[in-house]
Protein backbone atom coordinates (compact mmCIF):
# COMPACT_ATOMS: atom_id res chain seq x y z
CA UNK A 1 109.65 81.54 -7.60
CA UNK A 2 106.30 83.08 -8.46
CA UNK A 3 105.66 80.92 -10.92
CA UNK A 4 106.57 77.89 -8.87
CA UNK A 5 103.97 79.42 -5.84
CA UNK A 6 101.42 79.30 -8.83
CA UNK A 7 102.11 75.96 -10.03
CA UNK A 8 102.01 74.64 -6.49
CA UNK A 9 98.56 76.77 -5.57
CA UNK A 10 97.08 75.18 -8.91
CA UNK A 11 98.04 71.80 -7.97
CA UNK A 12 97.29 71.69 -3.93
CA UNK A 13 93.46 73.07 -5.12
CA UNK A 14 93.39 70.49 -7.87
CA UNK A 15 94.65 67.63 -5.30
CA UNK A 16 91.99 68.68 -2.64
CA UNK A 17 89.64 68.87 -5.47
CA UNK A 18 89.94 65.59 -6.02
CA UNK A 19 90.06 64.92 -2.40
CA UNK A 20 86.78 65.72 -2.20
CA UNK A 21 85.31 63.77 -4.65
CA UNK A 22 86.55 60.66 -2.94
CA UNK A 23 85.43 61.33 0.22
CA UNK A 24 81.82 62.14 -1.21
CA UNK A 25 82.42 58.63 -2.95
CA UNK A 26 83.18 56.86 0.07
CA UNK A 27 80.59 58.46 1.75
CA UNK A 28 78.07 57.19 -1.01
CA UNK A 29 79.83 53.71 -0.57
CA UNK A 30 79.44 53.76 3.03
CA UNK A 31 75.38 54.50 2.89
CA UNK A 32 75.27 52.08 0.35
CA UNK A 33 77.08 49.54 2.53
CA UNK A 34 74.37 50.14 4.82
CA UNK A 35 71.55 50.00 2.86
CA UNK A 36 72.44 46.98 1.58
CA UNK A 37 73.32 45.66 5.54
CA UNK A 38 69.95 46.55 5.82
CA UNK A 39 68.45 44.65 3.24
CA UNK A 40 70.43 41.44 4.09
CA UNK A 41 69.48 41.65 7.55
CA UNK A 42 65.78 41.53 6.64
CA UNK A 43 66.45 39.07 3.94
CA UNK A 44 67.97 36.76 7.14
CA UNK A 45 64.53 37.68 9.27
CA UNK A 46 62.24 36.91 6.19
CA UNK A 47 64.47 33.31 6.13
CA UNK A 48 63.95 32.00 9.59
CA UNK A 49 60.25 33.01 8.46
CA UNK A 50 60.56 30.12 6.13
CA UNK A 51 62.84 27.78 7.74
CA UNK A 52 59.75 28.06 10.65
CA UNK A 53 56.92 27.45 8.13
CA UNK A 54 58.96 25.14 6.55
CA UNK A 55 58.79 22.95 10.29
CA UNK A 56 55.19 23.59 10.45
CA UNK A 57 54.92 22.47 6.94
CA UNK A 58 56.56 19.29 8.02
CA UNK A 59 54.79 18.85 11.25
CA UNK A 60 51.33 19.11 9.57
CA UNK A 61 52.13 16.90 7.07
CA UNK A 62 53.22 14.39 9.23
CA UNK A 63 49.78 14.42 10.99
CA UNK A 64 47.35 14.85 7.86
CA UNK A 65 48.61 15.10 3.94
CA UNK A 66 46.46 18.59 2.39
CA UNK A 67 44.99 16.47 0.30
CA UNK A 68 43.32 14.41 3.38
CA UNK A 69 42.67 17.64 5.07
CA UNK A 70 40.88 18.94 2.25
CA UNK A 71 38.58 15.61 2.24
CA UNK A 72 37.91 16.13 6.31
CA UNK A 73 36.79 19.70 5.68
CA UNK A 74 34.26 18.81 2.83
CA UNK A 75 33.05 15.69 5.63
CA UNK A 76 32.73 18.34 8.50
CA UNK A 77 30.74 20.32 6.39
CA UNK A 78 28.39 17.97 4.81
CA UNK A 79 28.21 17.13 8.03
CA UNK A 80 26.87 20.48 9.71
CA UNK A 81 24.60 20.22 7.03
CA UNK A 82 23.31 16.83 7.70
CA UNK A 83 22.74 18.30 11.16
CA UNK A 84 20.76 21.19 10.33
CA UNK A 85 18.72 19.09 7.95
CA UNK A 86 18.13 16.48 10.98
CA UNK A 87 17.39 18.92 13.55
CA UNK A 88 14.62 20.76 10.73
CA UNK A 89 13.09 17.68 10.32
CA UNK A 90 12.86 16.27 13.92
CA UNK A 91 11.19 19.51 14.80
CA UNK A 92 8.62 19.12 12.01
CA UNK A 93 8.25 15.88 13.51
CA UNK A 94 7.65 17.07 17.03
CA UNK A 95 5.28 19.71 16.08
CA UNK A 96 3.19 17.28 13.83
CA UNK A 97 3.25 14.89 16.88
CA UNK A 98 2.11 17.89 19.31
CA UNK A 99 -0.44 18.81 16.66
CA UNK A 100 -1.61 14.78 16.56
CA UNK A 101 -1.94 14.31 20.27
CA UNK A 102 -3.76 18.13 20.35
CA UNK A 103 -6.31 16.50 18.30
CA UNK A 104 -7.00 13.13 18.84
CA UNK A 105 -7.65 14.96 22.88
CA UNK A 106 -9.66 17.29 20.86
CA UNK A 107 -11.71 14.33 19.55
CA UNK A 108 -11.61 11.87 22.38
């Protein structure tokens, strides 16, 4: 019977043994499960990110193709540039014109 108790001993320690190893494995599953929960539920964030842009994408385009927009910048800013260039000059001119009627009273 000794031997039997032995046996037995031998073989409940090698079946909780390996009891033990599979719960460590399911534990590793189970953090692994989340993880990857995780990751999918940012993955579903990061896609209503682009279904949005994707709308604003469309909306935009619907209004002005980048191609046009890219023409109205380069007009707006030859066009700031025109206005610094217009404002330069008519001040020249309304100095010289100061400077002209200072001296023809200077004369007169």
């Amino acid at each position: 019977m000794s031997e039997n108790q032995n046996g037995w001993n031998e073989y409940s320690r090698l079946v909780l043994n390996e009891l033990e190893k599979l719960n460590e494995s399911i534990q590793n599953l189970q953090r692994e499960m989340q993880d990857v929960k995780k990751e999918l539920t940012e993955l579903k964030a990061k896609e209503d990110k682009v279904v949005e842009l994707r709308s604003w994408k469309k909306d935009v385009d619907e209004v002005v193709s980048p191609t046009q927009l890219k023409d109205y910048i380069k007009d707006i800013n030859d066009l700031k540039s025109f206005k610094t260039v217009a404002i330069t000059v008519w001040a020249i001119v309304q100095f010289l014109t100061a400077i002209g009627i200072a001296v023809a009273r200077y004369f007169k």
